[in-house]
C-alpha atoms as a PDB file:
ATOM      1  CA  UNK A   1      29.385  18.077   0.310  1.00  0.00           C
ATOM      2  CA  UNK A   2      29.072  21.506   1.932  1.00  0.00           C
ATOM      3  CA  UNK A   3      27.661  22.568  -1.789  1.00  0.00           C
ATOM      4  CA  UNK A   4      24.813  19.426  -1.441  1.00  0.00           C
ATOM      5  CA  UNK A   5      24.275  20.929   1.988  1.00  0.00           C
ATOM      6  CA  UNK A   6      23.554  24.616   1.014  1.00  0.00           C
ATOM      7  CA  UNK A   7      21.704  23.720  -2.297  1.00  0.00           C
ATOM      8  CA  UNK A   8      19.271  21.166   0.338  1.00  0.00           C
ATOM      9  CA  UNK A   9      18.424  23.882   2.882  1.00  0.00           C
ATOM     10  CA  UNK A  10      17.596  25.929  -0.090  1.00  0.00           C
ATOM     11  CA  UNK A  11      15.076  23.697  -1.987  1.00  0.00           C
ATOM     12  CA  UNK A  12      13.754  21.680   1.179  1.00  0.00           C
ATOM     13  CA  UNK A  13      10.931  23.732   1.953  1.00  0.00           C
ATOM     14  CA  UNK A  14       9.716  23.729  -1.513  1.00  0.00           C
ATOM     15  CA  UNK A  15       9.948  19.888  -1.801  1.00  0.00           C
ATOM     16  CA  UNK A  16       8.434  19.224   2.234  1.00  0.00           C
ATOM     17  CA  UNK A  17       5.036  20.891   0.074  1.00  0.00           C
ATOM     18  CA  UNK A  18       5.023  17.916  -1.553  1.00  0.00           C
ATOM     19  CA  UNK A  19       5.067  15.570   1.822  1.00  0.00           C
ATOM     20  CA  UNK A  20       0.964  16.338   2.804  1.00  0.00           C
ATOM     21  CA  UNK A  21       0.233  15.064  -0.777  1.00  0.00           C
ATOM     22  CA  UNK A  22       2.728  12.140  -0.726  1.00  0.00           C
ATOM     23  CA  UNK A  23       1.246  10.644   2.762  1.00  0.00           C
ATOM     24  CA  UNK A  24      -2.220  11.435   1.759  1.00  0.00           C
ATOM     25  CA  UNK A  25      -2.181   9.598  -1.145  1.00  0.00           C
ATOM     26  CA  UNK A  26       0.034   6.944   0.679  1.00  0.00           C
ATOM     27  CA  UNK A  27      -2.864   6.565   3.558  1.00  0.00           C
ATOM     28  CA  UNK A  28      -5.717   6.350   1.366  1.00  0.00           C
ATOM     29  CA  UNK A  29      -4.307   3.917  -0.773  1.00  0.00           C
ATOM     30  CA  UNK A  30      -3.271   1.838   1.909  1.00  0.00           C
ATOM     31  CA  UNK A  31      -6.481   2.054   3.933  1.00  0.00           C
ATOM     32  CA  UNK A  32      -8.580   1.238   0.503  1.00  0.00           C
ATOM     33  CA  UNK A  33      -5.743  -2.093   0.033  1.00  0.00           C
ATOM     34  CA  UNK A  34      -6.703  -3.398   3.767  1.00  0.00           C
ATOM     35  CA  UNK A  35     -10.213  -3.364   3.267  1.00  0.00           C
ATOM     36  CA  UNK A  36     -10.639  -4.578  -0.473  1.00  0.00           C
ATOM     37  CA  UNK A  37      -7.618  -6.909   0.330  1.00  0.00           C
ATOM     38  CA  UNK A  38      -9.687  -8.751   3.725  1.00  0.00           C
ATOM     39  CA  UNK A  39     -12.397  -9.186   1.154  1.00  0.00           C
ATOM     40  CA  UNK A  40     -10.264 -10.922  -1.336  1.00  0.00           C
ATOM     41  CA  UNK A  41      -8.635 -13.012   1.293  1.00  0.00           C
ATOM     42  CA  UNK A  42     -12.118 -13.724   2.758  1.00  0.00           C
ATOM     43  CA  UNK A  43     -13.326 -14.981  -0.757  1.00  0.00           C
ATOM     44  CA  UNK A  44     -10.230 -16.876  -1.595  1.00  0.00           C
ATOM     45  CA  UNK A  45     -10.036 -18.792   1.093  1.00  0.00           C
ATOM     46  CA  UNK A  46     -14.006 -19.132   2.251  1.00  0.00           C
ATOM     47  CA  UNK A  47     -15.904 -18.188  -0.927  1.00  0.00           C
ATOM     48  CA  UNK A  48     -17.855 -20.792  -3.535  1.00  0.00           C
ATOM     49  CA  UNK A  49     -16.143 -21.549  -6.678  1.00  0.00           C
ATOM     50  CA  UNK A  50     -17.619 -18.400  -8.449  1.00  0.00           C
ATOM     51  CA  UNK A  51     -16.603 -15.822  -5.726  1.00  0.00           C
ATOM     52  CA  UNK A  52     -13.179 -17.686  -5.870  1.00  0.00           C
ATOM     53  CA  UNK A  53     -12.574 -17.493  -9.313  1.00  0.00           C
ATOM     54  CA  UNK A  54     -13.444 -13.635  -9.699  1.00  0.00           C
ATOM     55  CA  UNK A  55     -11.180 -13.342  -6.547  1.00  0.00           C
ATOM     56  CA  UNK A  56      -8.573 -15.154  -8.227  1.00  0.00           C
ATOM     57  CA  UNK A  57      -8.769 -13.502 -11.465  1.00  0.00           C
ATOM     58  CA  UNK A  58      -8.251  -9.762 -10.063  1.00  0.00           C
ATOM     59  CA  UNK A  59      -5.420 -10.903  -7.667  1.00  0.00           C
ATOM     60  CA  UNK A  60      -3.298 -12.506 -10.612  1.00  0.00           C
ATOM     61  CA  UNK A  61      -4.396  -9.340 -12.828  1.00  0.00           C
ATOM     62  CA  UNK A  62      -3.304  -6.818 -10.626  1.00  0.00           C
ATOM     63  CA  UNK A  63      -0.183  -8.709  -9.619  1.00  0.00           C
ATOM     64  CA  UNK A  64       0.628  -9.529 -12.947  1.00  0.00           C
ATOM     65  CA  UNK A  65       0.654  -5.896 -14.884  1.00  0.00           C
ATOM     66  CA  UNK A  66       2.452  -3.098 -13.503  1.00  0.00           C
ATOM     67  CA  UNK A  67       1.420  -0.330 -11.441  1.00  0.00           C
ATOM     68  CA  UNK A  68       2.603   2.519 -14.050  1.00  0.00           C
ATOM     69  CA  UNK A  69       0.068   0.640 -16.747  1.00  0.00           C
ATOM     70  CA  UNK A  70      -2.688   0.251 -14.114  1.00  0.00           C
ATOM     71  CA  UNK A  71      -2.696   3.902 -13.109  1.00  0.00           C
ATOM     72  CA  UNK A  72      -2.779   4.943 -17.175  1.00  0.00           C
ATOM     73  CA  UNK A  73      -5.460   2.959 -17.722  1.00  0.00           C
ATOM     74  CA  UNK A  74      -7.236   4.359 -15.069  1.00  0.00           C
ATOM     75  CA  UNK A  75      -6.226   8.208 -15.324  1.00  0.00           C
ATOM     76  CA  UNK A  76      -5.733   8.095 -19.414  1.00  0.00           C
ATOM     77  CA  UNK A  77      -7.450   4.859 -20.437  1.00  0.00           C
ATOM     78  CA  UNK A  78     -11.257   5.182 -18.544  1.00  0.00           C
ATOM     79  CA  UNK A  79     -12.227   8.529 -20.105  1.00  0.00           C
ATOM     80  CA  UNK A  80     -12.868   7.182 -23.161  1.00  0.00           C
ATOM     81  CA  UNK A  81     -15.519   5.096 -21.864  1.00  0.00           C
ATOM     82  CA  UNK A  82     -16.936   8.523 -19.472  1.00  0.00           C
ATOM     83  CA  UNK A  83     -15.210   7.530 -16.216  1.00  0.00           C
ATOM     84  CA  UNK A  84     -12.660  10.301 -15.191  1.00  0.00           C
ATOM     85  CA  UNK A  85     -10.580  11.017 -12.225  1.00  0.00           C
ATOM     86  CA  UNK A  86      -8.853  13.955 -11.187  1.00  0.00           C
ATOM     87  CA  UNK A  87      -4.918  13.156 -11.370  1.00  0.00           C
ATOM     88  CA  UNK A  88      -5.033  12.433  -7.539  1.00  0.00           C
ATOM     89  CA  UNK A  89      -7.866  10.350  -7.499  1.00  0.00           C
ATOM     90  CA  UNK A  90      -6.104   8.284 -10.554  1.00  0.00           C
ATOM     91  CA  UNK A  91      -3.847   7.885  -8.363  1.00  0.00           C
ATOM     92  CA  UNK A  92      -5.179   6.578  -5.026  1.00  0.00           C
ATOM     93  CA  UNK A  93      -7.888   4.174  -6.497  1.00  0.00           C
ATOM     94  CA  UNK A  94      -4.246   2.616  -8.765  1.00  0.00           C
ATOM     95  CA  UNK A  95      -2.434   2.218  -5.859  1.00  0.00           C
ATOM     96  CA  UNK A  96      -4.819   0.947  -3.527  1.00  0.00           C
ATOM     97  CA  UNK A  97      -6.342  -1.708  -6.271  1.00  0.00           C
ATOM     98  CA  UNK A  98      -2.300  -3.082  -6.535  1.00  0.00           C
ATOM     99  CA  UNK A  99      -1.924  -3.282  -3.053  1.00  0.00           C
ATOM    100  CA  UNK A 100      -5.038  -4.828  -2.468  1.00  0.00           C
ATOM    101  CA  UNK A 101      -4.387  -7.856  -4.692  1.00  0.00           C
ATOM    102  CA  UNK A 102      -1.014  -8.239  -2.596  1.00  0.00           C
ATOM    103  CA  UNK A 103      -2.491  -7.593   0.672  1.00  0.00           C
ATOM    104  CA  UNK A 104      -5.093 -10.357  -0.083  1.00  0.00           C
ATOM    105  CA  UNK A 105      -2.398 -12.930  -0.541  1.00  0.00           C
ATOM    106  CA  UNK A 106       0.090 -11.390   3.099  1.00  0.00           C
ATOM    107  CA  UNK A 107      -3.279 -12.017   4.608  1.00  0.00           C
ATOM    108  CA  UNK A 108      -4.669 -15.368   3.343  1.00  0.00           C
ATOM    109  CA  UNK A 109      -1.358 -16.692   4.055  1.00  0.00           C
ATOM    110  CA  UNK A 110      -1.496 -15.564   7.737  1.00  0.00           C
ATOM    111  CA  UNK A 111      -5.075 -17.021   8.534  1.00  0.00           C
ATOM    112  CA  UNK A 112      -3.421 -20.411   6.776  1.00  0.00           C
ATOM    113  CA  UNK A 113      -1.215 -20.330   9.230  1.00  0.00           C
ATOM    114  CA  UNK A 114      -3.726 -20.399  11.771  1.00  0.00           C
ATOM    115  CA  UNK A 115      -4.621 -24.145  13.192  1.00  0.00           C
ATOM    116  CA  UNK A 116      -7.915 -25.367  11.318  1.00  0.00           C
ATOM    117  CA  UNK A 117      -9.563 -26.630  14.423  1.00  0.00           C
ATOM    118  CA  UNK A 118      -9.831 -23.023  15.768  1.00  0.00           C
ATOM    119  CA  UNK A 119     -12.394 -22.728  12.791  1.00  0.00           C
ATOM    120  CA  UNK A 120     -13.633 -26.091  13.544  1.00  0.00           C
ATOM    121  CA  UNK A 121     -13.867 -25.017  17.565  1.00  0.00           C
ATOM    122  CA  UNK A 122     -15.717 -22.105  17.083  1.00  0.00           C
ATOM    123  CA  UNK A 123     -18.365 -23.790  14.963  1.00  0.00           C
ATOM    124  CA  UNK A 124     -18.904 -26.390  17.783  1.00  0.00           C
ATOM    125  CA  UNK A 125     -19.760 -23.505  20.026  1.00  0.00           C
ATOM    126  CA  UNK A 126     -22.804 -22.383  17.864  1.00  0.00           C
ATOM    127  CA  UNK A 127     -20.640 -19.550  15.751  1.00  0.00           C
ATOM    128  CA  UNK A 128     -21.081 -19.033  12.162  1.00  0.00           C
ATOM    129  CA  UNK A 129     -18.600 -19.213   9.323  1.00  0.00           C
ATOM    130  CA  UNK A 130     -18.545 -15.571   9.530  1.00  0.00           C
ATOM    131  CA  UNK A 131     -18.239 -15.498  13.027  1.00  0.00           C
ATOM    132  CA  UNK A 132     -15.331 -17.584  13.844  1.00  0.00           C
ATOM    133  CA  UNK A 133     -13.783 -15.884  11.167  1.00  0.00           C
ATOM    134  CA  UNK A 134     -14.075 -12.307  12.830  1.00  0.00           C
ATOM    135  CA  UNK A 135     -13.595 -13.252  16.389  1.00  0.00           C
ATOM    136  CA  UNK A 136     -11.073 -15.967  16.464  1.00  0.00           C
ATOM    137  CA  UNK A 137      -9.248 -16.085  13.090  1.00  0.00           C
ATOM    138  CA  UNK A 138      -8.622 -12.580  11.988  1.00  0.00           C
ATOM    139  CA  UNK A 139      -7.035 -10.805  15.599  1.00  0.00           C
ATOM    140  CA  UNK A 140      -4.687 -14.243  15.108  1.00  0.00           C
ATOM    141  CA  UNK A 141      -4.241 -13.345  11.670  1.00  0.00           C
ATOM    142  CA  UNK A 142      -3.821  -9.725  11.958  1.00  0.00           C
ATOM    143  CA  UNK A 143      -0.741 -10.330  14.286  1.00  0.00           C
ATOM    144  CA  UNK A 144       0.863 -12.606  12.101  1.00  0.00           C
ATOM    145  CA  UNK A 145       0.585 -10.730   9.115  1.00  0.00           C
ATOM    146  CA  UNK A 146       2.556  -7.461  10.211  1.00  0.00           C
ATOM    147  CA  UNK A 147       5.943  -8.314   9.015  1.00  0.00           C
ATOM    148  CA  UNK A 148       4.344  -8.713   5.296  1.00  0.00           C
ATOM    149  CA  UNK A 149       1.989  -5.823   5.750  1.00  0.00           C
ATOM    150  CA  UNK A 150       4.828  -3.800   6.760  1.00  0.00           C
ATOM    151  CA  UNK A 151       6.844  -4.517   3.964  1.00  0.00           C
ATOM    152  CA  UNK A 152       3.899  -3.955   1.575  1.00  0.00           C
ATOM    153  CA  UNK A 153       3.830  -0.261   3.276  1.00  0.00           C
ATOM    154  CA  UNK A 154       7.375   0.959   2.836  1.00  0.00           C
ATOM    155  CA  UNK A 155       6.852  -0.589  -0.594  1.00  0.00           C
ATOM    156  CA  UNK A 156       3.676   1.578  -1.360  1.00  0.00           C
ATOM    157  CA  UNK A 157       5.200   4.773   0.544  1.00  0.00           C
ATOM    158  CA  UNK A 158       8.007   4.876  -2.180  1.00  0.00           C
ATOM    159  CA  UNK A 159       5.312   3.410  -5.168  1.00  0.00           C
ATOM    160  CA  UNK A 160       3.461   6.728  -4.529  1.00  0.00           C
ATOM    161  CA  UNK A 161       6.046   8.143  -6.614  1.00  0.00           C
ATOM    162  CA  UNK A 162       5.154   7.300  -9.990  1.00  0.00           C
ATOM    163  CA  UNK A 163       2.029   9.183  -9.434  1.00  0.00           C
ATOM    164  CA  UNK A 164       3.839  12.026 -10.816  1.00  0.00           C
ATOM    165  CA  UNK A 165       3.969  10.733 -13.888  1.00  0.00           C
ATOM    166  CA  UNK A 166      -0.365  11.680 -14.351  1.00  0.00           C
ATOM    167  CA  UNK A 167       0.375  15.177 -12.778  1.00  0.00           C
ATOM    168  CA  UNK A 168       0.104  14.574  -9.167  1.00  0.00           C
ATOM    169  CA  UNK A 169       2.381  17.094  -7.869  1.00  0.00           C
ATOM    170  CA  UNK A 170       3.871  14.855  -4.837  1.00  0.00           C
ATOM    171  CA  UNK A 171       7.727  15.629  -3.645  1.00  0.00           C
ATOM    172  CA  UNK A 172       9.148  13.823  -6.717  1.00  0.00           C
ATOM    173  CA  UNK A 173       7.453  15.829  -9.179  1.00  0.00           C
ATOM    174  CA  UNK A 174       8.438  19.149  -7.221  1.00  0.00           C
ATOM    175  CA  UNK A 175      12.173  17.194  -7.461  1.00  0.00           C
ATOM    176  CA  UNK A 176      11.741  17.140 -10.969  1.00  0.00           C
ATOM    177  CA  UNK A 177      10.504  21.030 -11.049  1.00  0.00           C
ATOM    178  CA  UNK A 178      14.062  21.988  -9.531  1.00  0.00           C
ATOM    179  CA  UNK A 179      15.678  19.672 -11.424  1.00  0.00           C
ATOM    180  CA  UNK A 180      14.863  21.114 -14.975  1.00  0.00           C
ATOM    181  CA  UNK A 181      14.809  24.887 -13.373  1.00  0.00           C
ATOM    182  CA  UNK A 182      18.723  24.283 -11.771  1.00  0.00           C
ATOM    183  CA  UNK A 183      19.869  21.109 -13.954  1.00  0.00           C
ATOM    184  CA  UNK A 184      21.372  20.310 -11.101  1.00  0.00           C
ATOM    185  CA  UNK A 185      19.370  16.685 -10.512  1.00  0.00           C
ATOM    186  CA  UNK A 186      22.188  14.524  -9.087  1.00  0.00           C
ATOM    187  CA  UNK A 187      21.817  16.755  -5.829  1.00  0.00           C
ATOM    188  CA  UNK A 188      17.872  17.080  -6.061  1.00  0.00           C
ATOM    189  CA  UNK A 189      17.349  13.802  -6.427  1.00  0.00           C
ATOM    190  CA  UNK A 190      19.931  12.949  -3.729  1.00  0.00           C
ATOM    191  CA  UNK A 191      17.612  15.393  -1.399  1.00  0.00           C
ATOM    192  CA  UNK A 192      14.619  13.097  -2.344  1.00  0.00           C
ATOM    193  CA  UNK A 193      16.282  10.149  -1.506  1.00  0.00           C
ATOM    194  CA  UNK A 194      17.010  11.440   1.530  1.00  0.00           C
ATOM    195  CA  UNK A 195      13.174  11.949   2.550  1.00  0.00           C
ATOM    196  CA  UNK A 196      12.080   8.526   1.186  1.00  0.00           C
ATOM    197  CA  UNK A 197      14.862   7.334   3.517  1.00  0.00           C
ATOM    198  CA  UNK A 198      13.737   9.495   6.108  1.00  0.00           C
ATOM    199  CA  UNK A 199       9.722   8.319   5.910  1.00  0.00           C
ATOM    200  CA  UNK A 200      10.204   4.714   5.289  1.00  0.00           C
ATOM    201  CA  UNK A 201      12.440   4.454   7.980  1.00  0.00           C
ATOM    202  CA  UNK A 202      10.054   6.116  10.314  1.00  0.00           C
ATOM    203  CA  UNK A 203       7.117   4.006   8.912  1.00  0.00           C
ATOM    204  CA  UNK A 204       9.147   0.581  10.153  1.00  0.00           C
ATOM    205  CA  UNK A 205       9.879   1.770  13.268  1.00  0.00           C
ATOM    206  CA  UNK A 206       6.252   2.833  14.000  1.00  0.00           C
ATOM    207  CA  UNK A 207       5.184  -0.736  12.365  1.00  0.00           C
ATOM    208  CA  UNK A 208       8.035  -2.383  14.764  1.00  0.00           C
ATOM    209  CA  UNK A 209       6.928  -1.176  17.676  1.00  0.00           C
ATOM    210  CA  UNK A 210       3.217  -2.310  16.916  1.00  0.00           C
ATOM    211  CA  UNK A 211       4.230  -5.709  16.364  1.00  0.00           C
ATOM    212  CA  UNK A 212       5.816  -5.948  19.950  1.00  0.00           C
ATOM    213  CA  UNK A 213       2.813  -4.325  21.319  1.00  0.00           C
ATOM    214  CA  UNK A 214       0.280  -6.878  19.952  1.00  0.00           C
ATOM    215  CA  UNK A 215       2.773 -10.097  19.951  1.00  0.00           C
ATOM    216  CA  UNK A 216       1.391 -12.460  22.384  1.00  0.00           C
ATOM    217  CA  UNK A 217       4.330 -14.082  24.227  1.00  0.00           C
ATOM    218  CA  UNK A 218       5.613 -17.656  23.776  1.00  0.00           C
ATOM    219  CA  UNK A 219       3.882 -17.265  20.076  1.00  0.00           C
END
């Protein structure tokens, strides 16, 4: 263990390069999945059939195709057509499409669970479709849907790690560097695991301690 110890403190700084990238590609994908997926939601559960149907159709593609094939087709696959990314790039818009289509369905199911007649109530009272949405669905929503949401972000914290595989040098693609330069990848990769333990575990807590904060009580 003492060896694991000494070849760590050796490599660590080299692999913490690889954290900036990791979390930046983490937040961006994230932040695009929470917009795109409060659109889908929106249109799934108030749209016309059309907007529906297209809403539909992305959330079962994007759920139903992996994440590896996704981010090909967009780093490897879209050039031929004259639509390329930089590796990074790739990367984000792959990520935060997948977790959109997920994210749509955390959220619809939390403004389900909100009582109808709240929608129904804030029509009486002169607001539009829109507006009751915003204003008294959604802040009910958004506090319901943490635990999910949460989940879906430890989830997507480790998922940024196949982003190596088009060239984005995150932490497991430095792993990988030391790996073939040492051959010594039971330890290396027993580092990384270590920092993925480290970040989603920090993540939960952080996520944790916002759902207390906004948690009305006797809900």
């Amino acid at each position: 263990m003492s060896a694991w110890f000494d070849f760590a403190i050796e490599h660590l700084p080299y692999v913490l390069l690889g954290v900036p990238t990791t979390l930046g590609l983490w937040v961006s994908a994230m932040t695009i999945g929470a917009m795109l997926g409060l659109v889908l939601a929106w249109a799934r559960i108030y749209g016309n059939r059309p907007i529906y149907v297209i809403a539909t159709i992305y959330v079962e593609i994007f759920r139903g195709t992996p994440m590896l094939v996704q981010m090909f087709f967009i780093y490897l696959g879209l050039p031929e057509i004259g639509i390329v990314f930089d590796p990074l790039t790739a990367a984000v818009i792959a990520i935060g499409l997948n977790t959109a289509a997920y994210q749509a369905e955390y959220l619809r199911g939390a403004v389900r669970s909100v009582p109808m007649g709240q929608m129904t109530a804030a029509r009486a009272l002169g607001m539009g479709k829109f507006q009751g949405f915003v204003n008294i669905i959604l802040p009910q929503a958004l506090r319901r849907v943490i635990p999910q949401w949460s989940n879906e972000a430890i989830l997507e914290l480790k998922y940024t790690s196949i982003a190596y595989a088009i060239g984005v040098t995150e932490i497991t693609a430095r792993a990988e560097k030391i790996g073939y330069e040492t051959f010594q990848f039971f330890e290396v990769f027993l580092l990384i695991a270590a920092i993925y333990v480290v970040m989603t575990s920090i993540v939960a807590q952080l996520l944790l301690l916002l759902e207390k904060k906004v948690s009305v009580p006797g809900l």
